[in-house]
Protein backbone atom coordinates (compact mmCIF):
# COMPACT_ATOMS: atom_id res chain seq x y z
CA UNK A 1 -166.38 -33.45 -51.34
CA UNK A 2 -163.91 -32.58 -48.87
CA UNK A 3 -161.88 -35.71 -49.44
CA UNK A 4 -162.11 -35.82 -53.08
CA UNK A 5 -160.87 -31.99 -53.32
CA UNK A 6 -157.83 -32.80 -51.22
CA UNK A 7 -156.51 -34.13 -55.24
CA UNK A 8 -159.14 -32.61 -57.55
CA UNK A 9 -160.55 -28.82 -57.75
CA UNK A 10 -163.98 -29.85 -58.59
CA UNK A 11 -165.78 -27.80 -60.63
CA UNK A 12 -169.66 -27.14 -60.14
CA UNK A 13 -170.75 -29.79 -62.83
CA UNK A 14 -168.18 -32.14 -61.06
CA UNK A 15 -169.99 -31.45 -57.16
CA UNK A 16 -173.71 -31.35 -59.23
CA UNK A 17 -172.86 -35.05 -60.72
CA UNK A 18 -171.30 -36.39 -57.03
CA UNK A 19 -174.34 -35.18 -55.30
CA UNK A 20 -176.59 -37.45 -57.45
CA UNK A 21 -174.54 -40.61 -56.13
CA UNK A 22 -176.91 -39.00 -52.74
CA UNK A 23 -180.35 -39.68 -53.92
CA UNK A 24 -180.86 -43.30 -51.97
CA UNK A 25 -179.52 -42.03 -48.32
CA UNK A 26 -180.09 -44.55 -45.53
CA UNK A 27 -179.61 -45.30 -42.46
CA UNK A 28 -178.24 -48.80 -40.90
CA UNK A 29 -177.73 -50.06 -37.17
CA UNK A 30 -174.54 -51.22 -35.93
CA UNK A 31 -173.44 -54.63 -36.45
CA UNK A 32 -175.62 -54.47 -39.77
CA UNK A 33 -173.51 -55.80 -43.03
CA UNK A 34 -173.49 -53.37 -46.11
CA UNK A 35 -171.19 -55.91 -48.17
CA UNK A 36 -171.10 -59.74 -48.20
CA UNK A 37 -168.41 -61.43 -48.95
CA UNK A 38 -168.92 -63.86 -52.27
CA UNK A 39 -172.30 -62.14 -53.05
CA UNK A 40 -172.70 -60.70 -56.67
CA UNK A 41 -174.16 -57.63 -57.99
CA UNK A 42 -173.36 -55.54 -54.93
CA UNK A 43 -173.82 -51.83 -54.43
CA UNK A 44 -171.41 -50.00 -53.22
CA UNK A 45 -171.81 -46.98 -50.61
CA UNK A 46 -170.46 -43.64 -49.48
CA UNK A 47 -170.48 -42.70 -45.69
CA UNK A 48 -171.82 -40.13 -44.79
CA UNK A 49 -172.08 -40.61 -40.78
CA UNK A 50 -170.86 -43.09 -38.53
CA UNK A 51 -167.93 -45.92 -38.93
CA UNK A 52 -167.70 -48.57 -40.71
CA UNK A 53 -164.53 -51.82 -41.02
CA UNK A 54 -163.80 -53.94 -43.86
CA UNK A 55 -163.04 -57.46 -43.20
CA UNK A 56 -162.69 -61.10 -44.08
CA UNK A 57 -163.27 -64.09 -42.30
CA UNK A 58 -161.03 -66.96 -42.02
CA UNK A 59 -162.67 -70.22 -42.46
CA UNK A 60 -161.22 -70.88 -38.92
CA UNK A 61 -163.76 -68.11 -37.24
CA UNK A 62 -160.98 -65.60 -37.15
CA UNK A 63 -161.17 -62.25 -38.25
CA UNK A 64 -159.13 -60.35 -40.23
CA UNK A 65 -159.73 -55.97 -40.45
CA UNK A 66 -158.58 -55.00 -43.71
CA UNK A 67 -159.61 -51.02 -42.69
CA UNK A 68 -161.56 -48.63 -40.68
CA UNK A 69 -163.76 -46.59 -43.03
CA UNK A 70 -165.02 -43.07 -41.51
CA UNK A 71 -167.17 -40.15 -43.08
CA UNK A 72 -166.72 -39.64 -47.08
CA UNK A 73 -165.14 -42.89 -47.96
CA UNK A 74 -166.45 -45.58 -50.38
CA UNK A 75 -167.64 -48.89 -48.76
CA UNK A 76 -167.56 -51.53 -51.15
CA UNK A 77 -166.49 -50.01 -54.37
CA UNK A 78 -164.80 -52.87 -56.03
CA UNK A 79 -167.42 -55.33 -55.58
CA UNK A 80 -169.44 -52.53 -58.14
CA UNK A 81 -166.80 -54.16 -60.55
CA UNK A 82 -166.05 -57.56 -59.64
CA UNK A 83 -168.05 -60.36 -59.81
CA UNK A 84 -168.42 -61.19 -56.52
CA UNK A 85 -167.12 -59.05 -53.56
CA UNK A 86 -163.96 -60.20 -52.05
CA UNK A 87 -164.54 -58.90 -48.80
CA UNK A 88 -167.45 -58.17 -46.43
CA UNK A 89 -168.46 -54.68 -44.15
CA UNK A 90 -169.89 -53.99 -41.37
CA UNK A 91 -170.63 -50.77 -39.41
CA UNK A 92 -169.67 -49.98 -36.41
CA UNK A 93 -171.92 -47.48 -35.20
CA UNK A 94 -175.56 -46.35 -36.29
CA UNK A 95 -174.46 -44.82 -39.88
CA UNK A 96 -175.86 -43.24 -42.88
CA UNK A 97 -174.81 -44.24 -46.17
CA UNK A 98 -175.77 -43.38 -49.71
CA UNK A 99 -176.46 -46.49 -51.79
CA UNK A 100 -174.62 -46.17 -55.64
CA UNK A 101 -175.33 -48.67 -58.27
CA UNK A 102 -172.62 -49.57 -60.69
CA UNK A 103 -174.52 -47.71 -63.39
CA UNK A 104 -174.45 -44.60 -61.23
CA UNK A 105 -170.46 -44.78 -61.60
CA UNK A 106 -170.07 -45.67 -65.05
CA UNK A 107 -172.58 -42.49 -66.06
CA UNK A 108 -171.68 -40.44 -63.74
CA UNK A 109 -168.04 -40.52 -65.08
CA UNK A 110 -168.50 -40.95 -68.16
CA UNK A 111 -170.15 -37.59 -67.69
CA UNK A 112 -167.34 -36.40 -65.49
CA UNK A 113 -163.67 -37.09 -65.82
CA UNK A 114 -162.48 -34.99 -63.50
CA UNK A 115 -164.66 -36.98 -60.75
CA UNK A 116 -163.35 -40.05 -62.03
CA UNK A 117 -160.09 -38.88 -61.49
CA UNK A 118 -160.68 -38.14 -58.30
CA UNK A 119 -162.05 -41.28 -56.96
CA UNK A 120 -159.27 -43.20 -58.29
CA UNK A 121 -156.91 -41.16 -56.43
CA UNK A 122 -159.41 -42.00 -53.67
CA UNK A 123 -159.07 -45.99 -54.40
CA UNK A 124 -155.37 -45.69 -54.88
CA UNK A 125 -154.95 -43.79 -51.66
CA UNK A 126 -156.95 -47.00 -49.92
CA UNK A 127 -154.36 -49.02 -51.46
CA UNK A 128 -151.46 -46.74 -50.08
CA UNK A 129 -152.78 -47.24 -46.78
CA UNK A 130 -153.18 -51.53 -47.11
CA UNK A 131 -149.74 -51.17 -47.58
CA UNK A 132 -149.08 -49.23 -44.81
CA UNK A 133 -151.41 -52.09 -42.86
CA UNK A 134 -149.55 -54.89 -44.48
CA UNK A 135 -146.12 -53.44 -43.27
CA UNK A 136 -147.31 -53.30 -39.58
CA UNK A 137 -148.74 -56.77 -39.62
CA UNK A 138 -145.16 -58.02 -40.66
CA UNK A 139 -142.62 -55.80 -39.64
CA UNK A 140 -143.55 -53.15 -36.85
CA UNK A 141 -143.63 -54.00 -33.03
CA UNK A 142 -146.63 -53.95 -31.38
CA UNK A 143 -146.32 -50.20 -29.93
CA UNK A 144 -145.49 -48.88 -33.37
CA UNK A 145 -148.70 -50.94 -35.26
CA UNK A 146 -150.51 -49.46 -32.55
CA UNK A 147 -148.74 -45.66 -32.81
CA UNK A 148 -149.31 -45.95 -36.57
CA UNK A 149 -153.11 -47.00 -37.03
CA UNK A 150 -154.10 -43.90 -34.49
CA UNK A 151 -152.25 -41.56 -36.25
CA UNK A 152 -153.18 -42.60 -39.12
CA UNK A 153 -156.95 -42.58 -38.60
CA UNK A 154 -156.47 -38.88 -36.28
CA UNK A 155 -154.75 -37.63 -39.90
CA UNK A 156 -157.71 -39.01 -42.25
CA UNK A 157 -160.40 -37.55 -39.97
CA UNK A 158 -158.30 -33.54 -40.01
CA UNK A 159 -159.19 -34.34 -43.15
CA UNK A 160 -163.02 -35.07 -42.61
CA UNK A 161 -163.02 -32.05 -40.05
CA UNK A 162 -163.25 -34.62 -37.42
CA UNK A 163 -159.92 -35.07 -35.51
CA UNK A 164 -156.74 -32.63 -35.43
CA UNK A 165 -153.43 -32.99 -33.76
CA UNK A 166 -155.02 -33.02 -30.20
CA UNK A 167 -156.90 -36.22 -30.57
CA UNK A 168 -160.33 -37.10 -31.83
CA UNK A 169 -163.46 -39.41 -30.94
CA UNK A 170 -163.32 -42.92 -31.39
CA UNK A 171 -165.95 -45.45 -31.43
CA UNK A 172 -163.00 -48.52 -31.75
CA UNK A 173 -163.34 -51.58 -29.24
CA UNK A 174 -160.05 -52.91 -28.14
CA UNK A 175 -161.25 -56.46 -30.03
CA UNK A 176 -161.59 -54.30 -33.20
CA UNK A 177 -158.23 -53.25 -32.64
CA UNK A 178 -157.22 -56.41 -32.05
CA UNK A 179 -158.29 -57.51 -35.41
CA UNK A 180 -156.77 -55.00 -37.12
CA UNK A 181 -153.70 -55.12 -35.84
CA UNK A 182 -152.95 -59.24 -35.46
CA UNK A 183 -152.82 -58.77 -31.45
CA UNK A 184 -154.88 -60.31 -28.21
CA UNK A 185 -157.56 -57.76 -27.00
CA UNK A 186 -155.10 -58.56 -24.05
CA UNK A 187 -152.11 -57.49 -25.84
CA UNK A 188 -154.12 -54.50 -27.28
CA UNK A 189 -154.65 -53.50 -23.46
CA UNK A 190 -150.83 -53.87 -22.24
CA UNK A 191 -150.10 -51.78 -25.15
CA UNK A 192 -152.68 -49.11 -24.68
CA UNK A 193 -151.62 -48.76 -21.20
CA UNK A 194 -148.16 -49.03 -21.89
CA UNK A 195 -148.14 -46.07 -24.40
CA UNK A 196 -150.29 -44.03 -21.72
CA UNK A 197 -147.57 -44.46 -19.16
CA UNK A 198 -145.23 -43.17 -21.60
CA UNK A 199 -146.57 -40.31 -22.13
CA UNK A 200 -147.86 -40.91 -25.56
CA UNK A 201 -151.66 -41.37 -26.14
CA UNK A 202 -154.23 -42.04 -23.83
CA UNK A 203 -157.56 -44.13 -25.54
CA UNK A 204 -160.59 -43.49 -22.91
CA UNK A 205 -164.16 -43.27 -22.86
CA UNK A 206 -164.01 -43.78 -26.78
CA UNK A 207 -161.66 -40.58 -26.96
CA UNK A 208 -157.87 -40.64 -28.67
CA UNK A 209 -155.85 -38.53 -27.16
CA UNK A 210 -152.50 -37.23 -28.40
CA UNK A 211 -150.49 -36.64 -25.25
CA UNK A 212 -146.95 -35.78 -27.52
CA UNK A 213 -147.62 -35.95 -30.47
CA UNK A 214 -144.37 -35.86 -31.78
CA UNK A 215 -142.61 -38.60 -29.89
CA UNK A 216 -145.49 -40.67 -31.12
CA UNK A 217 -144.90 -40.17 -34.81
CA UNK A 218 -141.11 -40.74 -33.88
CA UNK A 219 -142.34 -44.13 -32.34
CA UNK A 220 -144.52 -44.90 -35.31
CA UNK A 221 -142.17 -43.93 -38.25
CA UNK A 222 -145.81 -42.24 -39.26
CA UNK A 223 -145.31 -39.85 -42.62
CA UNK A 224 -148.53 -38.62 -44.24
CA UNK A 225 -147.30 -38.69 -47.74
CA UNK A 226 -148.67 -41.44 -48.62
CA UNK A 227 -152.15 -40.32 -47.48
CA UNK A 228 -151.35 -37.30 -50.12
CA UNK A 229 -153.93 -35.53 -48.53
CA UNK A 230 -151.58 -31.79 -48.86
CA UNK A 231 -153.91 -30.11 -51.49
CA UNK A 232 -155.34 -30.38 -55.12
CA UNK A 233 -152.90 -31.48 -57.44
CA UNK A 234 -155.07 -31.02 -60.64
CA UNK A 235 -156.84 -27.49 -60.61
């Protein structure tokens, strides 16, 4: 609700509607797979606790972290609409997750425009930030990819009321950083370290940090705009 309002005022029929996509709550160990990759007639998911990463594999071994997925975003939602899902997820931690059928969607906004409004903006803000990802793989030096991803994720959890501009808990290894960013867990640790000793951000005991946060968005280049995440845009 909190995400979705950060585009669309919703209205009571709106929140009565999204609260239905609740009714088959469960609860999944880490490690456990919520998507498949090539499997048809998937559900999709909203988190409600925990974190979760979407992936593919390469058919080398090698892994590939498309995203990081955290409280009150949709695991899985295209493969509600392809025919078979083009990527898999897995959580990271112990979550919780609401299970929602492709014919929970397709009433639900049929029934509700304004909600289906909203979680487009939700799917194109996704987008926004594979872009984002896609830029760091291929132009941004390893400090910066690095820079960019935290702030990025400390920004979407202000938004979940997890994080603010001090820092916020992270359950990331350095190998799933690795994977996300196209580094060594080595390199991941030189650059951890390296950023500490600047000054910057310090990553320990599975807590981020933001030592100046400032000179770390300078680093990064990071601008939240396209995370549009300023206030409702439709009232």
């Amino acid at each position: 609700m909190r995400k979705l309002s950060a585009f669309v005022a919703l209205s009571d029929d709106d929140l009565e509607i999204l609260a239905r996509f609740h009714r088959r709550r469960r609860t999944f160990p880490s490690g456990h797979e919520l998507v498949h990759e090539g499997h048809r007639n998937q559900s999709a998911f909203i988190l409600a606790e925990g974190w979760a990463f979407s992936y593919k594999m390469l058919p080398n071994g090698d892994r590939q972290i498309v995203d990081f997925q955290i409280p009150g975003d949709f695991l899985g939602l295209r493969s509600t609409l392809f025919r078979t899902s083009d990527h898999s997820v897995e959580a990271i931690t112990p979550i919780k997750a609401s299970e929602v059928l492709t014919s929970d969607i397709l009433d639900g906004f049929a029934q509700a425009p304004r909600l289906a409004v909203a979680v487009l903006w939700a799917a194109s803000r996704d987008e926004a930030m594979v872009v984002e990802h896609l830029v760091n793989l291929g132009r941004r030096l390893a400090e910066e990819r690095m820079a960019h991803l935290l702030l990025e994720l400390g920004a979407r959890l202000t938004l979940a009321d997890m994080g603010d501009r001090t820092g916020f808990d992270c359950p990331l290894t350095q190998y799933h950083l690795a994977d996300a960013l196209g580094l060594t867990a080595v390199h991941v640790n030189r650059v951890l370290r390296h950023l500490r000793e600047e000054g910057l951000v310090t990553f320990r005991k599975g807590h981020v940090t933001f030592d100046d946060f400032e000179a770390l968005t300078d680093l990064a280049g990071f601008d939240t705009d396209y995370l549009d995440q300023g206030g409702p845009l439709l009232r």
